[in-house]
Protein backbone atom coordinates (compact mmCIF):
# COMPACT_ATOMS: atom_id res chain seq x y z
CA UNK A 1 0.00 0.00 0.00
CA UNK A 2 1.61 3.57 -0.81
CA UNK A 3 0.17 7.30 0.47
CA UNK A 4 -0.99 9.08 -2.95
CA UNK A 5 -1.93 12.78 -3.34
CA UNK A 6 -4.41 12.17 -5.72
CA UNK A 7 -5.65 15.52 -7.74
CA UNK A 8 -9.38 15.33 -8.17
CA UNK A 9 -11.48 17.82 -9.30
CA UNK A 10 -14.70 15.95 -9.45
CA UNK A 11 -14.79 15.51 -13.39
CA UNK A 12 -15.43 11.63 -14.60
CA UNK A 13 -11.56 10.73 -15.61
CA UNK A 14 -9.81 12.03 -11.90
CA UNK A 15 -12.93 10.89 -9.90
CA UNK A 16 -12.27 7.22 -11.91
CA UNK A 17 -8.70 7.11 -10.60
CA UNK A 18 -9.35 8.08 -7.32
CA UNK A 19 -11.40 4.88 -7.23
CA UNK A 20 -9.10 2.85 -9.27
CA UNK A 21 -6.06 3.64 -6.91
CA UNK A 22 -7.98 3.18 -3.87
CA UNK A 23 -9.18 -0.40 -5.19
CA UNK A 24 -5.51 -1.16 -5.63
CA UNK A 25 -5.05 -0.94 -2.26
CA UNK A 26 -3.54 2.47 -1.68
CA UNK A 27 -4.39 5.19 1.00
CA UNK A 28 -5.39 8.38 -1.03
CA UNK A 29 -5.40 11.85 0.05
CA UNK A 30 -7.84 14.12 -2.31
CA UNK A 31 -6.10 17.22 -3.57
CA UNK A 32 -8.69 19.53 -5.42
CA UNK A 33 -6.99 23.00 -6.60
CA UNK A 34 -9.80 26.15 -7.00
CA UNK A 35 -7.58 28.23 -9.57
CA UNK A 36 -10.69 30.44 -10.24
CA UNK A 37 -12.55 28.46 -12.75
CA UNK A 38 -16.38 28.96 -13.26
CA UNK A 39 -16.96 25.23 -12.88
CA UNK A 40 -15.63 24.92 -9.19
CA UNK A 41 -18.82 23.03 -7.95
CA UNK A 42 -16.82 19.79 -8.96
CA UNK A 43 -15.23 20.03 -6.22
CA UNK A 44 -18.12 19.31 -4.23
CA UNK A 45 -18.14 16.28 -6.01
CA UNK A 46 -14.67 15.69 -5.19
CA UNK A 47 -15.41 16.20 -1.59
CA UNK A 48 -18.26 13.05 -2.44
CA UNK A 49 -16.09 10.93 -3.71
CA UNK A 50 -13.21 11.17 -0.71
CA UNK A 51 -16.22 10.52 1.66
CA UNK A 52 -17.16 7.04 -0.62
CA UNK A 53 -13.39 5.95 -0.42
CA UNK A 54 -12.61 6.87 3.37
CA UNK A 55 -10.11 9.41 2.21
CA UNK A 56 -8.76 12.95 3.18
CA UNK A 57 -9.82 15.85 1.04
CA UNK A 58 -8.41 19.30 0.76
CA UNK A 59 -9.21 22.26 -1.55
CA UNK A 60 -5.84 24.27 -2.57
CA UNK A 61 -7.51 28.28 -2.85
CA UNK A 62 -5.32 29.60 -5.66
CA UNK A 63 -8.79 31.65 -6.58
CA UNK A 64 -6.62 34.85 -7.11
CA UNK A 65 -5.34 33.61 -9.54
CA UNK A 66 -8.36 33.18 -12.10
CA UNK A 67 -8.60 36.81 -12.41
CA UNK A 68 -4.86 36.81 -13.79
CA UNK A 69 -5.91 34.17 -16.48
CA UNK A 70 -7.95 35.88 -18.57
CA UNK A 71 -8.74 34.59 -22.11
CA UNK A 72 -9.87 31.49 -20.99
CA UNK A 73 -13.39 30.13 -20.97
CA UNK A 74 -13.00 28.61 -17.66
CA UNK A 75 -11.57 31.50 -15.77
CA UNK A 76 -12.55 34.53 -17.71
CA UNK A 77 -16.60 35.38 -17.90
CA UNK A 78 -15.81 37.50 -20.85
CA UNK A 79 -15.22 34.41 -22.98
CA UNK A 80 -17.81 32.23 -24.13
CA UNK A 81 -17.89 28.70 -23.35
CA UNK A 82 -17.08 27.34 -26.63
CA UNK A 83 -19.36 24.53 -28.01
CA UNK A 84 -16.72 22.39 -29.68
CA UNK A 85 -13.47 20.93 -29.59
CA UNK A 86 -9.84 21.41 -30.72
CA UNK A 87 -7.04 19.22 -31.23
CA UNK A 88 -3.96 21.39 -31.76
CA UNK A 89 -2.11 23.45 -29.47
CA UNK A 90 -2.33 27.42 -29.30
CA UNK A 91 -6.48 27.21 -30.23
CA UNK A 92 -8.83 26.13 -27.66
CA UNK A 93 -10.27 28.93 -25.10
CA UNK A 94 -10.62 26.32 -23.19
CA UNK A 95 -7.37 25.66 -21.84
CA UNK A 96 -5.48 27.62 -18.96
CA UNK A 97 -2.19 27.45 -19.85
CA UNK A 98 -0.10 25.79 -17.27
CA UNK A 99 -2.36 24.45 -15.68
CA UNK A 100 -1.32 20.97 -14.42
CA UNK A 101 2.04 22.02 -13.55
CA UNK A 102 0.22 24.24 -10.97
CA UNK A 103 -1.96 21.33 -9.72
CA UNK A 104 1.22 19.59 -9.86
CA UNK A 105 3.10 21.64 -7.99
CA UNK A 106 0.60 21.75 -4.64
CA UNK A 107 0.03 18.28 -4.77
CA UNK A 108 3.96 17.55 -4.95
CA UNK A 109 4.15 20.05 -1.92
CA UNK A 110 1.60 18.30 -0.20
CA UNK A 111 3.41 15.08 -0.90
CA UNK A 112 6.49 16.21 0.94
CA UNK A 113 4.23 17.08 3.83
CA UNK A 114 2.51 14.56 4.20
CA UNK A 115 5.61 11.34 3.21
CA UNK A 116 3.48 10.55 -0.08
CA UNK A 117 5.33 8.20 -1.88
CA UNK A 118 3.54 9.02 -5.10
CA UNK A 119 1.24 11.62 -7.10
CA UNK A 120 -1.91 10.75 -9.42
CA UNK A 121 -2.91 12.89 -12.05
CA UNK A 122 -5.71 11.95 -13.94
CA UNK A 123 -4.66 13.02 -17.64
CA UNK A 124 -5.78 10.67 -20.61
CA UNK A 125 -4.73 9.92 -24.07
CA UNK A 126 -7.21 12.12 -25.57
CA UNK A 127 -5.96 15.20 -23.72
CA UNK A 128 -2.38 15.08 -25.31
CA UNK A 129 -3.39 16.50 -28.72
CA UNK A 130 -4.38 20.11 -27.42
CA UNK A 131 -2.92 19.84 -23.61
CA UNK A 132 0.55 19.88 -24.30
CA UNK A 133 1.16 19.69 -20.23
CA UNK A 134 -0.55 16.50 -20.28
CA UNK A 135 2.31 15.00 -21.94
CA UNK A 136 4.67 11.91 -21.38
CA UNK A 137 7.41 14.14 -22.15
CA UNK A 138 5.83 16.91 -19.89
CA UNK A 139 5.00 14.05 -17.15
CA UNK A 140 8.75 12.60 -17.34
CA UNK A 141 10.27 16.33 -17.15
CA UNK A 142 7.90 17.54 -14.42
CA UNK A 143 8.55 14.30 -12.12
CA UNK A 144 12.13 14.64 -12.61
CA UNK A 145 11.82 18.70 -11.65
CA UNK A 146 10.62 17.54 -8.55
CA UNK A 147 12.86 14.49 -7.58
CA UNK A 148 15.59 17.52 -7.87
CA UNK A 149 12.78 20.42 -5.87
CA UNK A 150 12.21 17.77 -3.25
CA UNK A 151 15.37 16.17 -2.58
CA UNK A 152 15.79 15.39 1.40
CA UNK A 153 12.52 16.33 1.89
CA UNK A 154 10.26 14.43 0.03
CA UNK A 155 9.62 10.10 0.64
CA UNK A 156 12.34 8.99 -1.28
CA UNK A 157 10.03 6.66 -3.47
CA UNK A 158 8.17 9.90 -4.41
CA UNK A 159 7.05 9.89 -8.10
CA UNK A 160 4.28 10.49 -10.51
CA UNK A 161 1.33 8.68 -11.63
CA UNK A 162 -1.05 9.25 -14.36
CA UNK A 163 -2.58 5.76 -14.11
CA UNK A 164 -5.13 7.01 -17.27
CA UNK A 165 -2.55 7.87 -19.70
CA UNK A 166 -3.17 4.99 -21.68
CA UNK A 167 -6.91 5.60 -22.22
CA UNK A 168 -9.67 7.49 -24.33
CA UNK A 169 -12.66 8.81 -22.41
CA UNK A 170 -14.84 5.85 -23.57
CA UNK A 171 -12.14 3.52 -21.49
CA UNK A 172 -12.46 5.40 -18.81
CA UNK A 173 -16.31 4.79 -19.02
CA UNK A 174 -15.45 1.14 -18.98
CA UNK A 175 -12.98 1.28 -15.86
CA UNK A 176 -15.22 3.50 -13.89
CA UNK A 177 -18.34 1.05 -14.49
CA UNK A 178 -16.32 -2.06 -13.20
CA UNK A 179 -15.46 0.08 -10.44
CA UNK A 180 -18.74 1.02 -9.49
CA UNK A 181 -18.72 4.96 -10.14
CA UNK A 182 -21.35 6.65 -10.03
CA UNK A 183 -21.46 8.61 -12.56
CA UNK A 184 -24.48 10.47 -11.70
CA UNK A 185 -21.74 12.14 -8.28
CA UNK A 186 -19.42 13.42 -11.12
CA UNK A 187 -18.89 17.45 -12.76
CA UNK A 188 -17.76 17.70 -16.28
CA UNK A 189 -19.55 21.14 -17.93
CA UNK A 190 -17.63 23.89 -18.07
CA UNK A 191 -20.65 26.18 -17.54
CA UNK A 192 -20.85 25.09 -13.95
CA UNK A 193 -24.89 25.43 -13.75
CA UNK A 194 -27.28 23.48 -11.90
CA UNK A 195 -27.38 20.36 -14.78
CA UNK A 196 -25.00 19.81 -17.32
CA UNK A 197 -25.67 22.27 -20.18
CA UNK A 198 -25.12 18.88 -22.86
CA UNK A 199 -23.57 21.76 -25.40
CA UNK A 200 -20.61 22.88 -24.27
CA UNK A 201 -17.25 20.93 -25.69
CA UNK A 202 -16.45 19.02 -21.99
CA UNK A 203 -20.27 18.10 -22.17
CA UNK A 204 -20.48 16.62 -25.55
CA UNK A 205 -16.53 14.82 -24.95
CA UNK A 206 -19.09 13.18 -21.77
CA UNK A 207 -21.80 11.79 -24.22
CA UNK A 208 -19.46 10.58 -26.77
CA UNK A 209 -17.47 9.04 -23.81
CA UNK A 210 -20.52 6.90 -22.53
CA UNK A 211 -22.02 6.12 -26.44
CA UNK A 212 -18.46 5.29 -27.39
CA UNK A 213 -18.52 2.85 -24.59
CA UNK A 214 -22.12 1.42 -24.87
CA UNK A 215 -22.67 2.16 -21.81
CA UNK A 216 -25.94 3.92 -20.80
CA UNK A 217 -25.52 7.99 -19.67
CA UNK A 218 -27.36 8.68 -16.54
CA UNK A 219 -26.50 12.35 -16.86
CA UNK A 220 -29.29 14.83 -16.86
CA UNK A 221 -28.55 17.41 -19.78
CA UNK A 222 -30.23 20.89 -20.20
CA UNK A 223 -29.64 19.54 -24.04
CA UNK A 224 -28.22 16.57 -25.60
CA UNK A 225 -26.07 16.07 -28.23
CA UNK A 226 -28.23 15.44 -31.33
């Protein structure tokens, strides 16, 4: 059994590893970071999920922040949540650039603090082709940043894990249902309103997630994708 930070924001793919790790055996501790983003109410979801596996949570307020990040749809009200999807770097208004090595970088402080001998981050395959901190070559770079940051201080076993890397969204479906998830105690719209708007890019990545993986959607949508 190993001590994991484990950053979850609520969303399908972290809450799926949380559950995944924890079925493995380990002792989690919840890390969810508030960097300003409009969709924060994941995190109560987060906080649901910690409860389910008998784990610590914590919420990291780096809220000042958001107002410093403007052009992006999930910090900046001015922007629009778009309603589709991009797969090269420099496009989407979606993305807050940085942003995992910030997560990152609390939950690998935490880690020291706590004698975590690892780090879960819940990226997946599909995020690579317009997240370029969502990496291998990012991942590899970052852990090794830290073996140097941390040295003395940290567990000496400390590393990363991004136990999704390997997966699209509809695999995560898959893992999560053998898991038991429920999926209905997750966050993904970027809107952050009462129900999941169904239109917004994060929304329609959800559907396509559970239809790619013929597996029903219990999500209640303001619209779904036609």
């Amino acid at each position: 059994m190993s001590k994991i930070i484990a950053i979850v924001s609520g969303g399908m793919d972290s809450v799926t590893m949380a559950h995944h790790l924890k079925e493995q055996g380990n002792e989690l501790h919840l890390l969810s970071v508030d960097y300003g983003q409009r969709h924060r109410k994941e995190h109560d979801y987060a906080a649901e999920a910690a409860e389910r596996l008998g784990a610590v949570h914590q919420v990291a307020d780096l809220s000042a922040l958001g107002a410093m990040f403007h052009g992006s749809s999930l910090t900046d009200p001015s922007v629009d949540v778009p309603e589709q999807t991009w797969n090269t770097y420099g496009e989407s208004p979606n993305i807050v650039p940085n942003r995992n090595a910030l997560l990152l970088a609390a939950a690998y402080a935490i880690a020291v603090v706590e004698q975590a001998e690892a780090v879960a981050i819940g990226v997946m395959a599909g995020d690579v082709a317009s997240v370029p901190d969502s990496t291998p070559a990012f991942l590899e770079a970052f852990d090794a940043m830290e073996r140097i940051a941390t040295r003395g201080y940290a567990h000496p076993d400390l590393t990363l894990l991004a136990p999704l890397a390997g997966m699209d969204k509809s695999g995560v479906v898959l893992l999560g249902e053998g898991l038991g998830v429920d999926w209905t105690r997750t966050w993904t719209c970027f809107r952050g309103g009462e129900i999941h708007c169904g239109r917004c890019a994060s929304c329609w990545e959800r559907q396509d997630a559970f239809a790619g993986a013929a597996v029903n959607d219990p999500t209640t949508y303001q619209e779904k994708k036609s």
